[in-house]
N, C-alpha and C. Protein backbone atom coordinates (compact mmCIF):
# COMPACT_ATOMS: atom_id res chain seq x y z
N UNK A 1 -5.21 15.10 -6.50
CA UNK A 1 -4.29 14.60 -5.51
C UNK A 1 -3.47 13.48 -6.13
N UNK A 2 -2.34 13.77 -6.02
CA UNK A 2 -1.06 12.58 -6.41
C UNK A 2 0.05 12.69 -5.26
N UNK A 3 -0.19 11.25 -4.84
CA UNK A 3 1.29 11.16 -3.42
C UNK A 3 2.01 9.70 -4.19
N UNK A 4 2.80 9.63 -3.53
CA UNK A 4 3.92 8.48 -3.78
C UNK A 4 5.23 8.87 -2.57
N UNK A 5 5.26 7.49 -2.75
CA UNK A 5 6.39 7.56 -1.18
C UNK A 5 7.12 5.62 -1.73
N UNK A 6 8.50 5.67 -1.60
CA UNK A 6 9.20 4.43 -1.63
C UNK A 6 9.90 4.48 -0.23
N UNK A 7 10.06 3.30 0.35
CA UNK A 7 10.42 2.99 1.77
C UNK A 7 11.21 1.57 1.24
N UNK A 8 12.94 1.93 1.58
CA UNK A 8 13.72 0.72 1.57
C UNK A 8 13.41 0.20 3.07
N UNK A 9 13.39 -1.36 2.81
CA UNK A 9 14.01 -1.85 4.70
C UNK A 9 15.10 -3.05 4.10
N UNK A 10 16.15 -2.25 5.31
CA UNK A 10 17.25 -3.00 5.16
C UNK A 10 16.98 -4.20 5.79
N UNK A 11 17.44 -5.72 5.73
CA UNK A 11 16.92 -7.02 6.66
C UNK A 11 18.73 -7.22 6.97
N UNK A 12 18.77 -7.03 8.37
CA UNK A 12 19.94 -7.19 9.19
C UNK A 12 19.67 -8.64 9.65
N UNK A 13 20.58 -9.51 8.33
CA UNK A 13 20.35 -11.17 8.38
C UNK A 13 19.51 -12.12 7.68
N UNK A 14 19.28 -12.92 7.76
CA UNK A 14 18.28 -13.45 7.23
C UNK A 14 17.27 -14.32 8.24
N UNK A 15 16.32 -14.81 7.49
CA UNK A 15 14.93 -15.22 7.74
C UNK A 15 13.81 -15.54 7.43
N UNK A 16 12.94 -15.88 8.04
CA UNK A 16 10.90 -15.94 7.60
C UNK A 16 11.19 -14.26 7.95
N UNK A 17 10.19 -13.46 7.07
CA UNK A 17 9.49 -12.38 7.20
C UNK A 17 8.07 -11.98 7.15
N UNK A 18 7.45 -12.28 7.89
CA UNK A 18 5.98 -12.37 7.82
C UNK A 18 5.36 -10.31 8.33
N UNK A 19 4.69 -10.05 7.37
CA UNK A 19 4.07 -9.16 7.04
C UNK A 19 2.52 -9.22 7.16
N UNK A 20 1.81 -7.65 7.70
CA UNK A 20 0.76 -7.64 7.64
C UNK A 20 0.14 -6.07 7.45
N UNK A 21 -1.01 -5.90 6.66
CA UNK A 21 -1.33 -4.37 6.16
C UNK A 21 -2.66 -4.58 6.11
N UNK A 22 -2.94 -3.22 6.85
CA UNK A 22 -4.30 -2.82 7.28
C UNK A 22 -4.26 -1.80 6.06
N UNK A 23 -5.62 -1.97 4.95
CA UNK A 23 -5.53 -1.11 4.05
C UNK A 23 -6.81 -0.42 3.74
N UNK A 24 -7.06 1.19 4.45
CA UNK A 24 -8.49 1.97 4.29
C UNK A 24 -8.69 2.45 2.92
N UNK A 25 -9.23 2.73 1.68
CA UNK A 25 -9.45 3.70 1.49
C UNK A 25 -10.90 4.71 0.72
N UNK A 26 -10.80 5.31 0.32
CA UNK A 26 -12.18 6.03 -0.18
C UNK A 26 -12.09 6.84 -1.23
N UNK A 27 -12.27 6.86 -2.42
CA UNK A 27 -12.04 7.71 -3.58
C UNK A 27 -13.49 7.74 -4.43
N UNK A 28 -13.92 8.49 -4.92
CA UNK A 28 -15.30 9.33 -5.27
C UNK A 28 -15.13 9.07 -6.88
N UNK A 29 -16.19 8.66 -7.13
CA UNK A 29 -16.87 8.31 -8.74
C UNK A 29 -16.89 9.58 -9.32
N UNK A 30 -16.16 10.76 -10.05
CA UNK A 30 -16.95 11.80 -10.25
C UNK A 30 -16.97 11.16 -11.96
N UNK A 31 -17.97 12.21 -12.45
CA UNK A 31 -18.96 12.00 -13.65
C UNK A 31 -17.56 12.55 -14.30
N UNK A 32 -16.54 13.55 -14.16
CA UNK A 32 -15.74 13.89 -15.55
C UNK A 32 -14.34 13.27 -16.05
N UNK A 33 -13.84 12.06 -14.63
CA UNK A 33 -12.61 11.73 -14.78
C UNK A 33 -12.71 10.80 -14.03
N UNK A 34 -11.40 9.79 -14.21
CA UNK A 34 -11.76 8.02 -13.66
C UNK A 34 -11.58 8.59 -11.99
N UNK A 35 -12.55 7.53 -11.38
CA UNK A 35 -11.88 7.52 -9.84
C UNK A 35 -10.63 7.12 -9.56
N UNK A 36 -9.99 7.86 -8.31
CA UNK A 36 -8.65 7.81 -7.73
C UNK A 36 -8.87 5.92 -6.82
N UNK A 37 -7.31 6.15 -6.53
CA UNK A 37 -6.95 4.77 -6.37
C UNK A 37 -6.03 4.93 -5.43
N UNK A 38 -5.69 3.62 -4.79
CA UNK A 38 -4.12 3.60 -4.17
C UNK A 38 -3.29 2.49 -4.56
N UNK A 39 -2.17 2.00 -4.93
CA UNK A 39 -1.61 0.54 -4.93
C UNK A 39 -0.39 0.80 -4.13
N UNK A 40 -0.51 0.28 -3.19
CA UNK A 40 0.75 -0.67 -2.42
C UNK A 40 1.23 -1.73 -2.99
N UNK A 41 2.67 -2.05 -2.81
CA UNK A 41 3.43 -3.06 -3.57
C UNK A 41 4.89 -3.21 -2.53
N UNK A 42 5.09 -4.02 -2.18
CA UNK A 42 6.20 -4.70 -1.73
C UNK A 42 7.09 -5.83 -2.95
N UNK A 43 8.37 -5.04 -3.07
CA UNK A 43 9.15 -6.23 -4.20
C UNK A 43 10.60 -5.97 -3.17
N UNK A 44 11.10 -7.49 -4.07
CA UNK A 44 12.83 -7.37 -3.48
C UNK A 44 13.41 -7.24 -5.11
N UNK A 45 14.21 -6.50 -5.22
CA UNK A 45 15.04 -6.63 -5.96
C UNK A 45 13.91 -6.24 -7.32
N UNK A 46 13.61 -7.26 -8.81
CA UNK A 46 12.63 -7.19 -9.42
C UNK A 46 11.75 -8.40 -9.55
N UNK A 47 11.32 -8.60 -8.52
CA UNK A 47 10.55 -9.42 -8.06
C UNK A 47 9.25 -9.10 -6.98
N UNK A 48 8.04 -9.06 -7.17
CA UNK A 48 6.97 -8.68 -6.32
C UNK A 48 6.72 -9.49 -5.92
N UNK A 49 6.66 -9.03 -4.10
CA UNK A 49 5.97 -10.24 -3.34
C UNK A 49 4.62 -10.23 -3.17
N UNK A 50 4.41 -8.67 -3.33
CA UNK A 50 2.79 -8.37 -2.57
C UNK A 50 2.25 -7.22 -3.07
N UNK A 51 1.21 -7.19 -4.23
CA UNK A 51 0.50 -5.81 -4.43
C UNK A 51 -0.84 -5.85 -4.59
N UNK A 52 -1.22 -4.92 -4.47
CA UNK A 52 -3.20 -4.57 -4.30
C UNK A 52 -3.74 -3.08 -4.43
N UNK A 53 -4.24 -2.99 -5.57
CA UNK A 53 -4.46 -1.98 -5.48
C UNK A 53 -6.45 -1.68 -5.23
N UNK A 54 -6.63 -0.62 -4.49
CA UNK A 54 -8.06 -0.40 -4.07
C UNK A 54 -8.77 0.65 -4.45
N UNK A 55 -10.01 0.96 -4.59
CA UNK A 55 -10.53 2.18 -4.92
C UNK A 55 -11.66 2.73 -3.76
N UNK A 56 -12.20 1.43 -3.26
CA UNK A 56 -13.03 1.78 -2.25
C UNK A 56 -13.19 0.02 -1.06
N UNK A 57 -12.66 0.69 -0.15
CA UNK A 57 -12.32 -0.41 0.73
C UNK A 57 -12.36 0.30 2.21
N UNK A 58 -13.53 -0.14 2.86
CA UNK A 58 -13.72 0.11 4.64
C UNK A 58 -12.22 -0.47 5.01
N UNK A 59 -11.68 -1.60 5.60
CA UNK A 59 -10.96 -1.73 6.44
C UNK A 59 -10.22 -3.41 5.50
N UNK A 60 -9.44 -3.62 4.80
CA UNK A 60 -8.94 -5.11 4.43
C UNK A 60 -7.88 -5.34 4.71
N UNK A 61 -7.81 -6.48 5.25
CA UNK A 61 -6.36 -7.12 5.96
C UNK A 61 -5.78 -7.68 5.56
N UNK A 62 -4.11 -8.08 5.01
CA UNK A 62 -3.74 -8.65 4.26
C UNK A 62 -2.59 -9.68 5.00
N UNK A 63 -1.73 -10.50 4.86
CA UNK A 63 -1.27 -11.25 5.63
C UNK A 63 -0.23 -12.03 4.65
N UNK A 64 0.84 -11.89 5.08
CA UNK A 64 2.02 -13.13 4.18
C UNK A 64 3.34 -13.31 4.80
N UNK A 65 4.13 -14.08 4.27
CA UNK A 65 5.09 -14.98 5.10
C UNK A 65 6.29 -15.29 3.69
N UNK A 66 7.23 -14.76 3.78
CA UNK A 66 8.26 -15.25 2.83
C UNK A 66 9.33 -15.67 3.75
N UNK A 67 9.98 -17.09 3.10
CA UNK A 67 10.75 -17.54 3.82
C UNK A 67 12.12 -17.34 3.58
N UNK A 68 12.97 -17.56 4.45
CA UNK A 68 14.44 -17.31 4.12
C UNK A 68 14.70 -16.19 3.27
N UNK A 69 14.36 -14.90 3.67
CA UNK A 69 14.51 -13.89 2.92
C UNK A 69 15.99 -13.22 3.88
N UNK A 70 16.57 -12.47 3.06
CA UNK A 70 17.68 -11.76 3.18
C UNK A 70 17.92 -10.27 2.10
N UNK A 71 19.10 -9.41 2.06
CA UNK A 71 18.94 -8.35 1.28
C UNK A 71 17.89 -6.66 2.16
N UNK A 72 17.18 -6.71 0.76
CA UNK A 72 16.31 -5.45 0.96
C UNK A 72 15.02 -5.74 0.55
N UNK A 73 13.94 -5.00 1.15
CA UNK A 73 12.37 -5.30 0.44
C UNK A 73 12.21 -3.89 0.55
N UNK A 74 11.75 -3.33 -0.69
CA UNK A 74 11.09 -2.22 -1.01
C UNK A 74 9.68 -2.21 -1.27
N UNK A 75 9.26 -1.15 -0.87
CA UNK A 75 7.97 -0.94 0.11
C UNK A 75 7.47 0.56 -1.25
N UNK A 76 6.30 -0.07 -1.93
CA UNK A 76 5.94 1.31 -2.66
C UNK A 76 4.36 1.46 -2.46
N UNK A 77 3.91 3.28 -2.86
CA UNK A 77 2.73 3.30 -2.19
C UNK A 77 2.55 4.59 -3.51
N UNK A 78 1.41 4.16 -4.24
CA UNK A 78 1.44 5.30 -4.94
C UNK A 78 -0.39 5.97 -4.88
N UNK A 79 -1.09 7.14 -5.52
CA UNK A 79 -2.63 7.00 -5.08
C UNK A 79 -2.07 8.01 -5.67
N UNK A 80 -3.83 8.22 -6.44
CA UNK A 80 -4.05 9.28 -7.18
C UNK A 80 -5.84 9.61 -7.09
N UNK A 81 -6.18 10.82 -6.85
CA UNK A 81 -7.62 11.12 -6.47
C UNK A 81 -8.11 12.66 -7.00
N UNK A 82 -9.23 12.53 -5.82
CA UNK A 82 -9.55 14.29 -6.02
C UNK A 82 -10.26 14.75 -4.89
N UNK A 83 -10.84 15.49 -5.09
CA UNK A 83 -11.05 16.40 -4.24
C UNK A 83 -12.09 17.66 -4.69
N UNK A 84 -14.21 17.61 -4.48
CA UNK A 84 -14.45 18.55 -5.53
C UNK A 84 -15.05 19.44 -4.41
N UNK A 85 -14.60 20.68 -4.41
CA UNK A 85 -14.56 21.88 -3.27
C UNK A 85 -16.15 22.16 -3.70
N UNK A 86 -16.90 22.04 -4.31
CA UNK A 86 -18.45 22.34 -4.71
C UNK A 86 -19.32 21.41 -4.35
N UNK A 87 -18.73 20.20 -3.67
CA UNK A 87 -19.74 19.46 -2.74
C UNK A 87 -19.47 19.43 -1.19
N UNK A 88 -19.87 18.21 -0.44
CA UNK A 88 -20.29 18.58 0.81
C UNK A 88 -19.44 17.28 1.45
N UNK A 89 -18.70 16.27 0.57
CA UNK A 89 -18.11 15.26 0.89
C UNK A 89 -16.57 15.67 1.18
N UNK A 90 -16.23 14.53 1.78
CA UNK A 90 -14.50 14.89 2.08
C UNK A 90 -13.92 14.69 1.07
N UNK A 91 -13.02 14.77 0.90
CA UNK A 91 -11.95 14.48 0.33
C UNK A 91 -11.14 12.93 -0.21
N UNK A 92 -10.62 12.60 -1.25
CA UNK A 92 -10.52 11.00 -1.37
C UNK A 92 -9.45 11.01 -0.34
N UNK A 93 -9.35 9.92 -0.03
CA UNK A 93 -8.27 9.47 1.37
C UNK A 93 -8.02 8.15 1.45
N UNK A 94 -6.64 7.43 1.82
CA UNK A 94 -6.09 6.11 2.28
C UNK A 94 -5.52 6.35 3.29
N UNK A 95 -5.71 4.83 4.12
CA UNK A 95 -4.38 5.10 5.42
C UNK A 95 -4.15 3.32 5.19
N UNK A 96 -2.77 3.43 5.36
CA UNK A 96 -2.39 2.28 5.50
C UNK A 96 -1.39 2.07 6.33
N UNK A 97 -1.66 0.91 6.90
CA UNK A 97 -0.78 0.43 7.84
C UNK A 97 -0.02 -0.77 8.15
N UNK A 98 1.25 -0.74 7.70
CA UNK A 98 2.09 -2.34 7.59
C UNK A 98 2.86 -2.72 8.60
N UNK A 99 3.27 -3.59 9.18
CA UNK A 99 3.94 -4.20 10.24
C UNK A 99 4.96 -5.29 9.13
N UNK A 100 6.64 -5.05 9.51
CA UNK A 100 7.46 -6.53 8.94
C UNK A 100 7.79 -6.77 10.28
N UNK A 101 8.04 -8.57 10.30
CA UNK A 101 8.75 -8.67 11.34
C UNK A 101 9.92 -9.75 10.81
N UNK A 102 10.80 -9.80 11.00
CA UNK A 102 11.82 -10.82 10.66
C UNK A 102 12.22 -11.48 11.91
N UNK A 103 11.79 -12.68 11.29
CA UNK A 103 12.51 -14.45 12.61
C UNK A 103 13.49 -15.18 12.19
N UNK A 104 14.49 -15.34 12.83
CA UNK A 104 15.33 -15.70 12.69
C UNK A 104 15.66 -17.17 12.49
């Protein structure tokens, strides 16, 4: 399994932008190849505000606040796993979930 997804957000104005991400996920040790992963990353421009990447994580919350931001923040999500049809387990899996809010 390989996903990737980029998400522009346009910021109509400027502001504080305070952000928050609920980040699940579950990826399996197998004996013939490294375990899968996910990294989320938020940058403006080439500059990172916020990345983390996980391999095995119940539920972690993350939380931040950039000030006087304006422009664009790009939003990246990449994960790579597996999946072994000869056992009895699911499948590797992430869900994540981000909220921006911009104050004026």
């Amino acid at each position: 399994m390989g996903m990737g997804n980029i998400t522009e957000i346009a910021l109509n104005g400027s502001g504080d932008v305070h952000f928050s991400l609920e980040l699940t996920g579950f990826f399996h040790e197998p004996a013939l190849w490294e375990r899968g992963y996910v990294n989320y990353t938020v940058s403006q421009e080439d500059e990172t505000l916020f990345s983390v990447q996980v391999n095995f994580t119940l539920e972690e919350k993350y939380n931040a606040t950039w000030l006087n931001m304006s422009g664009n923040i790009t939003i990246e999500i990449q994960s790579t796993g597996s999946d072994n049809p000869t056992d009895d387990k699911p499948g590797d899996y992430y869900i994540a979930s981000s909220r921006f809010a911009l104050k004026r």
